[in-house]
C-alpha atoms as a PDB file:
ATOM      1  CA  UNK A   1     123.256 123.607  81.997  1.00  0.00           C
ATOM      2  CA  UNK A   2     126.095 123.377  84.411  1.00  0.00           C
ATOM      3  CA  UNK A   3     123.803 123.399  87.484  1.00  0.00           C
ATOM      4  CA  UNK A   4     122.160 120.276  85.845  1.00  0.00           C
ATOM      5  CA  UNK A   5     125.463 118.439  85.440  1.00  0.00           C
ATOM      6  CA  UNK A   6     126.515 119.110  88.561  1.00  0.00           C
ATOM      7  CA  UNK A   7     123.408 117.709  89.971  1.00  0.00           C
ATOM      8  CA  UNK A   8     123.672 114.626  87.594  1.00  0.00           C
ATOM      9  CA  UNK A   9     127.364 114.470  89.359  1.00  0.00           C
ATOM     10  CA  UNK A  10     125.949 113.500  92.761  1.00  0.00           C
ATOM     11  CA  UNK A  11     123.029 111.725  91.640  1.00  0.00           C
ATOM     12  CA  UNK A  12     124.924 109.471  89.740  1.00  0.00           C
ATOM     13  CA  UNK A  13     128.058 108.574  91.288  1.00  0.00           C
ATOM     14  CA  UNK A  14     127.405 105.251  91.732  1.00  0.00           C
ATOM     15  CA  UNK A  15     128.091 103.775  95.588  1.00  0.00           C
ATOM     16  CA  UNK A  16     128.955 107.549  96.637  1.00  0.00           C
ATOM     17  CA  UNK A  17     125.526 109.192  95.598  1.00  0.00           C
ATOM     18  CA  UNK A  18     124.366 112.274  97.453  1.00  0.00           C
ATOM     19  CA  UNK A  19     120.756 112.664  96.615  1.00  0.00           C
ATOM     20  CA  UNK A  20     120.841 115.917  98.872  1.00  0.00           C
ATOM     21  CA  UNK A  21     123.551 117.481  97.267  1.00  0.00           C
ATOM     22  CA  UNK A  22     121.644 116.469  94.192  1.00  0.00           C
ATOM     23  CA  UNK A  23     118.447 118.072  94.546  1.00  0.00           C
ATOM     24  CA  UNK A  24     119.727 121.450  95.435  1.00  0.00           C
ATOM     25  CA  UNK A  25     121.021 121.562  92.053  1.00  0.00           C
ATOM     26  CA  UNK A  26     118.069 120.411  90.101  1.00  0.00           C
ATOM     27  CA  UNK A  27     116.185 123.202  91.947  1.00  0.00           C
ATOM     28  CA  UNK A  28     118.769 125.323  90.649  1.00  0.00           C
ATOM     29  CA  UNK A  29     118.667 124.266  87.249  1.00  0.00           C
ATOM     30  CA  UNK A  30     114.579 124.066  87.322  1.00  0.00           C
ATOM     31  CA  UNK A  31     113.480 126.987  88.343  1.00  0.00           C
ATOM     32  CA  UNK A  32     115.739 128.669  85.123  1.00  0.00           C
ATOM     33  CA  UNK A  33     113.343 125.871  83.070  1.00  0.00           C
ATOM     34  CA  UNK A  34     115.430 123.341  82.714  1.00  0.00           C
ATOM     35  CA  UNK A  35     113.311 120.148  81.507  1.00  0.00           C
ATOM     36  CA  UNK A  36     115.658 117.252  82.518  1.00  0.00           C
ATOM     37  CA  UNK A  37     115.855 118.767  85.510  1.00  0.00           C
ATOM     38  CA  UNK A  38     112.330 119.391  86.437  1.00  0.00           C
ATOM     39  CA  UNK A  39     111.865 115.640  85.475  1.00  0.00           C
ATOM     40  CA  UNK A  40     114.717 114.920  87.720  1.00  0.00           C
ATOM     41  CA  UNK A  41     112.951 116.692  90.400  1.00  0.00           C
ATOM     42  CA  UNK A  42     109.955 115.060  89.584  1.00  0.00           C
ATOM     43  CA  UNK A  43     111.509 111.193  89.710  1.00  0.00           C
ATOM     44  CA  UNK A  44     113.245 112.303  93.654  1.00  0.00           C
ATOM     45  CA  UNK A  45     110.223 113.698  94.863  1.00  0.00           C
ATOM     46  CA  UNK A  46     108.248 110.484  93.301  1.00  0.00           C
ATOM     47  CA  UNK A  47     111.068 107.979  94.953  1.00  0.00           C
ATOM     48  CA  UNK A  48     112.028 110.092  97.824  1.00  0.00           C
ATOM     49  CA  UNK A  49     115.465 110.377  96.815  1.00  0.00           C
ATOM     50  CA  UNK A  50     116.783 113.026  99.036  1.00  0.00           C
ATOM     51  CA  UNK A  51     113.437 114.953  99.174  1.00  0.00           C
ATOM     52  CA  UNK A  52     110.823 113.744 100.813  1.00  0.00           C
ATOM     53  CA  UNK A  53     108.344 111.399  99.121  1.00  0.00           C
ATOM     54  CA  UNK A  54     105.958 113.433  97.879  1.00  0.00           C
ATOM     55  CA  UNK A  55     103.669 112.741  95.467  1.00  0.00           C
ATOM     56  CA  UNK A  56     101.789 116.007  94.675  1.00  0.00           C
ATOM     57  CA  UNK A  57     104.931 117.959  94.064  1.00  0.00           C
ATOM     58  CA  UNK A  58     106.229 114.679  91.600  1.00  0.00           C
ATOM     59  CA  UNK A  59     103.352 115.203  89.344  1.00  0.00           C
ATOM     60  CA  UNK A  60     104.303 119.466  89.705  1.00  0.00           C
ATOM     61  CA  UNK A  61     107.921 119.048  88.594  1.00  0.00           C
ATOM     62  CA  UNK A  62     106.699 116.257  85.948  1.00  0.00           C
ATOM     63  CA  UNK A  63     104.089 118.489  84.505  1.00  0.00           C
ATOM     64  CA  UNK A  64     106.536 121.438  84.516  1.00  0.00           C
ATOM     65  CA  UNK A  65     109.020 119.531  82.404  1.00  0.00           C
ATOM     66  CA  UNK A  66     106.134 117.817  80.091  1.00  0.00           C
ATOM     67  CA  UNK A  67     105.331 121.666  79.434  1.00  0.00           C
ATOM     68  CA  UNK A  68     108.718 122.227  78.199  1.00  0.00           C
ATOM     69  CA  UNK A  69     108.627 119.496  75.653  1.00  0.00           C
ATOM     70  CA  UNK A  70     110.194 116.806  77.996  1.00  0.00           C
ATOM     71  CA  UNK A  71     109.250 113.553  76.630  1.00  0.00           C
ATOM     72  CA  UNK A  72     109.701 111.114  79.782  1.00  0.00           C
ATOM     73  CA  UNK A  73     108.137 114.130  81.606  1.00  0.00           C
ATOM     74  CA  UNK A  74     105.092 113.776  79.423  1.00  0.00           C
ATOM     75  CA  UNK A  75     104.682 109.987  80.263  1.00  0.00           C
ATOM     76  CA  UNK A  76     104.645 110.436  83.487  1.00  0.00           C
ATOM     77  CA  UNK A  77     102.401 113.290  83.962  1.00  0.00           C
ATOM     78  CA  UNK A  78     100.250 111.093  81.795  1.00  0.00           C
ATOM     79  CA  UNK A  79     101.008 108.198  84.511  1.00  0.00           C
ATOM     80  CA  UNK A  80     100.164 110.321  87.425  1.00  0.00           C
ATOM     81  CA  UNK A  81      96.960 111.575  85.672  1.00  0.00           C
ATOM     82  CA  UNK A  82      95.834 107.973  84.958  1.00  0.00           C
ATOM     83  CA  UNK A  83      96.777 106.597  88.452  1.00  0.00           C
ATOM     84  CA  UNK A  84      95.706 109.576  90.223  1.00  0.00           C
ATOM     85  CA  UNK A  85      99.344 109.859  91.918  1.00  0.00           C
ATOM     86  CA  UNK A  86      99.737 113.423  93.807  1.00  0.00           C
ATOM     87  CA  UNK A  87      96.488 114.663  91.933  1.00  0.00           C
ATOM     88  CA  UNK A  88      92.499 113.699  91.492  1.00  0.00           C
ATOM     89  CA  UNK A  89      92.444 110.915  88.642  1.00  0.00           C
ATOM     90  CA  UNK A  90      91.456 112.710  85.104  1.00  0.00           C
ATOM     91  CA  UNK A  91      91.483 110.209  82.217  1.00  0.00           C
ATOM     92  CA  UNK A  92      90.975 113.582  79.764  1.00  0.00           C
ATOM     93  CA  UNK A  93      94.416 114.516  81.329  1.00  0.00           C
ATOM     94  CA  UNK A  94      95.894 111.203  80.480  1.00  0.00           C
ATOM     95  CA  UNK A  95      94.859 111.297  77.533  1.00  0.00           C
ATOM     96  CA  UNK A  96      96.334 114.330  76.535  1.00  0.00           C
ATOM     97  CA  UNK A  97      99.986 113.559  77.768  1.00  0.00           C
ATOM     98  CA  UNK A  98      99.904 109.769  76.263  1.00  0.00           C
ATOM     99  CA  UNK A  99      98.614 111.131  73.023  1.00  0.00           C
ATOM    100  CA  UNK A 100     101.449 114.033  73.191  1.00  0.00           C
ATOM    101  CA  UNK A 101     103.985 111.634  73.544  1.00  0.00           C
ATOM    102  CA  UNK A 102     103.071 109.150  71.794  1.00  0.00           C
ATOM    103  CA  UNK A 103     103.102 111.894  68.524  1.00  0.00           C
ATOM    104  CA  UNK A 104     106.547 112.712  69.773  1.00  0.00           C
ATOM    105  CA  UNK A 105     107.629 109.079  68.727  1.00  0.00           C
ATOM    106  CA  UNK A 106     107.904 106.890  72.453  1.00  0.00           C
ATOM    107  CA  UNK A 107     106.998 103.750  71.519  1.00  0.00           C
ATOM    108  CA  UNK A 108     105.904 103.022  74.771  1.00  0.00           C
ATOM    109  CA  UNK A 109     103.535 105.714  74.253  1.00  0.00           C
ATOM    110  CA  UNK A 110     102.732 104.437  71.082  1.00  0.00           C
ATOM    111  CA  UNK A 111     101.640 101.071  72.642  1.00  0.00           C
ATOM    112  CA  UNK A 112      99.791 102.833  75.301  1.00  0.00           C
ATOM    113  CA  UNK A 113      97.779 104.557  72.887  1.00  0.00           C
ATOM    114  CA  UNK A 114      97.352 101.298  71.196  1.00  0.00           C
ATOM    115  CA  UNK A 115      95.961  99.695  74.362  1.00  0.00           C
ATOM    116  CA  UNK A 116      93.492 102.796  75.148  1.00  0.00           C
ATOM    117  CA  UNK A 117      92.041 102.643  71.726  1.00  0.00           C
ATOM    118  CA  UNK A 118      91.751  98.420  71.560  1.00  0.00           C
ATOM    119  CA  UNK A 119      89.957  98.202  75.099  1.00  0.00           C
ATOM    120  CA  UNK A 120      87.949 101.353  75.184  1.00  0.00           C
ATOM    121  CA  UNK A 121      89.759 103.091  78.039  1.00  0.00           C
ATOM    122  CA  UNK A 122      90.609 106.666  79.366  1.00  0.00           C
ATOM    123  CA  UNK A 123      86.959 107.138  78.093  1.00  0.00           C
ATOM    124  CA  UNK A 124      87.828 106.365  74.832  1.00  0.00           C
ATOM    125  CA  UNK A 125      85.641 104.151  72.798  1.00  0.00           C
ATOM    126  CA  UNK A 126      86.822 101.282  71.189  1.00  0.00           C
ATOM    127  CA  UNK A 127      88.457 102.033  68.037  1.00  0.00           C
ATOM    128  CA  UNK A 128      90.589  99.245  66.188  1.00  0.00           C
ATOM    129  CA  UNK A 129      91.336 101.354  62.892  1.00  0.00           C
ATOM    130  CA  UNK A 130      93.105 103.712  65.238  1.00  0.00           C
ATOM    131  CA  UNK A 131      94.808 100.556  67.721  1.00  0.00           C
ATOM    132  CA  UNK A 132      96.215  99.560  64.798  1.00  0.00           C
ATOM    133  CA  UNK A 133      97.316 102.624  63.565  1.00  0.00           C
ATOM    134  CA  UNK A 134      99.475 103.005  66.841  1.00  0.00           C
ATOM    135  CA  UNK A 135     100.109  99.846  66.964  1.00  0.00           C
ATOM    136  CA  UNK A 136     102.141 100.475  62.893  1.00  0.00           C
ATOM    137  CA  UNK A 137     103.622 103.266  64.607  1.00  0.00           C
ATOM    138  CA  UNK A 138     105.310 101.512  67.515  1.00  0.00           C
ATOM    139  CA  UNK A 139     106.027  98.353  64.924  1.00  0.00           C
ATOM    140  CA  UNK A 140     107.847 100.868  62.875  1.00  0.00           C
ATOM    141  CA  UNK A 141     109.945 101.414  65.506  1.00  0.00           C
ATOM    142  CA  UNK A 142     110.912  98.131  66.579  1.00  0.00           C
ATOM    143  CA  UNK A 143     108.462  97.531  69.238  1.00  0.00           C
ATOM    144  CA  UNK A 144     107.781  93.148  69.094  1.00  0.00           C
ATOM    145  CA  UNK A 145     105.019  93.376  70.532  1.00  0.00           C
ATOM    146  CA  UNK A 146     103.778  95.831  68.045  1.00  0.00           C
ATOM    147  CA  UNK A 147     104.745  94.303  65.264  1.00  0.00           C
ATOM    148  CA  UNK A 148     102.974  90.977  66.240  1.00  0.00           C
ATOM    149  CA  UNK A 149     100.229  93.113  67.065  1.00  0.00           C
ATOM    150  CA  UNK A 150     100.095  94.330  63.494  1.00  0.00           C
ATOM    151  CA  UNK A 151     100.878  90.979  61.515  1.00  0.00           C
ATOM    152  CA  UNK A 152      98.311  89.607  63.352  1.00  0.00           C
ATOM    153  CA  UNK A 153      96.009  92.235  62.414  1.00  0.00           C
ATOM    154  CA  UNK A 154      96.652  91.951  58.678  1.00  0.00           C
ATOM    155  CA  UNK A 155      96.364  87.837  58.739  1.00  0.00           C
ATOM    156  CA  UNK A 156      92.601  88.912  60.221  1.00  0.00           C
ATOM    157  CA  UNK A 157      91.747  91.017  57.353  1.00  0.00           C
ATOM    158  CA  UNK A 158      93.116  88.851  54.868  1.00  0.00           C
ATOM    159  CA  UNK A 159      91.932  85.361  56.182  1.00  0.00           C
ATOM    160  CA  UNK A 160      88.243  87.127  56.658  1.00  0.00           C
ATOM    161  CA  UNK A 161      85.827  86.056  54.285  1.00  0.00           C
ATOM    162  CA  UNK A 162      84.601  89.152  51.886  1.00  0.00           C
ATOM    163  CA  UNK A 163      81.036  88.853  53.049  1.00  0.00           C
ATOM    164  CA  UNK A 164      81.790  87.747  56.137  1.00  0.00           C
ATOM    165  CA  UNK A 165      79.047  90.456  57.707  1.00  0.00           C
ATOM    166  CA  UNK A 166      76.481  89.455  55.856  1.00  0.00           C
ATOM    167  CA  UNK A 167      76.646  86.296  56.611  1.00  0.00           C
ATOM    168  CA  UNK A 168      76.247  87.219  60.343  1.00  0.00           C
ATOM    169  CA  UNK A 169      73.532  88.817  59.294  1.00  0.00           C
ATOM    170  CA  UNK A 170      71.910  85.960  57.087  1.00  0.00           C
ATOM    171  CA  UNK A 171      72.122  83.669  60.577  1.00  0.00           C
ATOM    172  CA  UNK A 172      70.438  86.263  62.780  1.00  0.00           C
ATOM    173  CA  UNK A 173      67.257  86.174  60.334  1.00  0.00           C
ATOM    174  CA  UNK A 174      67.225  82.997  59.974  1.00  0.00           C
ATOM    175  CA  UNK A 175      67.170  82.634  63.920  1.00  0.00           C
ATOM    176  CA  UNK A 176      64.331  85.241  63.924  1.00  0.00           C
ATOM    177  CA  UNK A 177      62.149  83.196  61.775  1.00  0.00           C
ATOM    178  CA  UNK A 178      62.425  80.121  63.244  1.00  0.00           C
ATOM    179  CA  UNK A 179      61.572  81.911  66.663  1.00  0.00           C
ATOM    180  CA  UNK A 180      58.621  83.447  64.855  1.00  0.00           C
ATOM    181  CA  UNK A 181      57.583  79.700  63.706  1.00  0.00           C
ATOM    182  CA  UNK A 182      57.841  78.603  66.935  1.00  0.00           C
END
């Protein structure tokens, strides 16, 4: 713990940052497991922040810290999975992480998980039972978005007719048999 304050020290002093300085003591702090400090790690070596940019060992120090329960560090292993940053693309990966966090309670995460299951991505097939479910989740939380997400999902239900399918239905066979008269 006091290797990762005195990294936060010089990475956040405002004008009089020393990123170098920094780093050394987020290694320091990391390598005894130290999430927020293998997400640290993970953030300089993503921004080159006195490392250089490096991409592949971003997505190593953000998976490290995801391992240890870090919940930032989770999103963006998740992020580098989806993007392919510093590794080959794996939506299964993604997947994983997003859903991970998104159980630990990020919102954000939440809403991803939302968007994944309303569009059909990450391999995912479209599921709106379960969009919406994520979509409660994040609404619970305070997430706008997500709660217009979910009013608008109820006034759908509710304004739907009961037999609204078989109505659908009734048109296609009518269509048929006028094709068949035809």
């Amino acid at each position: 713990a006091e290797h990762y304050s005195l990294a936060n020290h010089y990475y956040e002093l405002g004008g009089k940052q020393n990123f170098k300085r920094a780093s050394i003591w987020y290694f320091r702090a990391a390598g005894l497991g130290h999430a927020k400090a293998q997400y640290k790690l993970g953030q300089m070596f993503f921004r080159g922040e006195g490392v250089a940019r490096d991409l592949k060992k971003a997505k190593t120090w953000f998976l490290k810290s995801a391992q240890n329960g870090h919940l930032r560090g989770k999103m963006s292993t998740a992020a580098m999975y989806e993007k392919g940053y510093g590794t080959a693309p794996s939506a299964r990966e993604a997947l994983r992480w997003w859903t991970d966090a998104a159980n630990q309670g990020s919102e954000v995460a939440q809403m991803k998980m939302f968007q994944v299951y309303s569009r059909g991505e990450l391999g995912i097939r479209r599921n709106m039972s379960k969009a919406r479910m994520w979509a409660n989740r994040a609404a619970k939380q305070g997430n706008y978005i997500a709660q217009m997400q979910s009013a608008k999902a109820k006034n759908n239900m509710s304004s739907a007719p009961k037999n609204a399918h078989k109505g659908k239905s009734t048109v296609a066979a009518k269509k048929k048999k006028s094709k068949r008269r035809g």
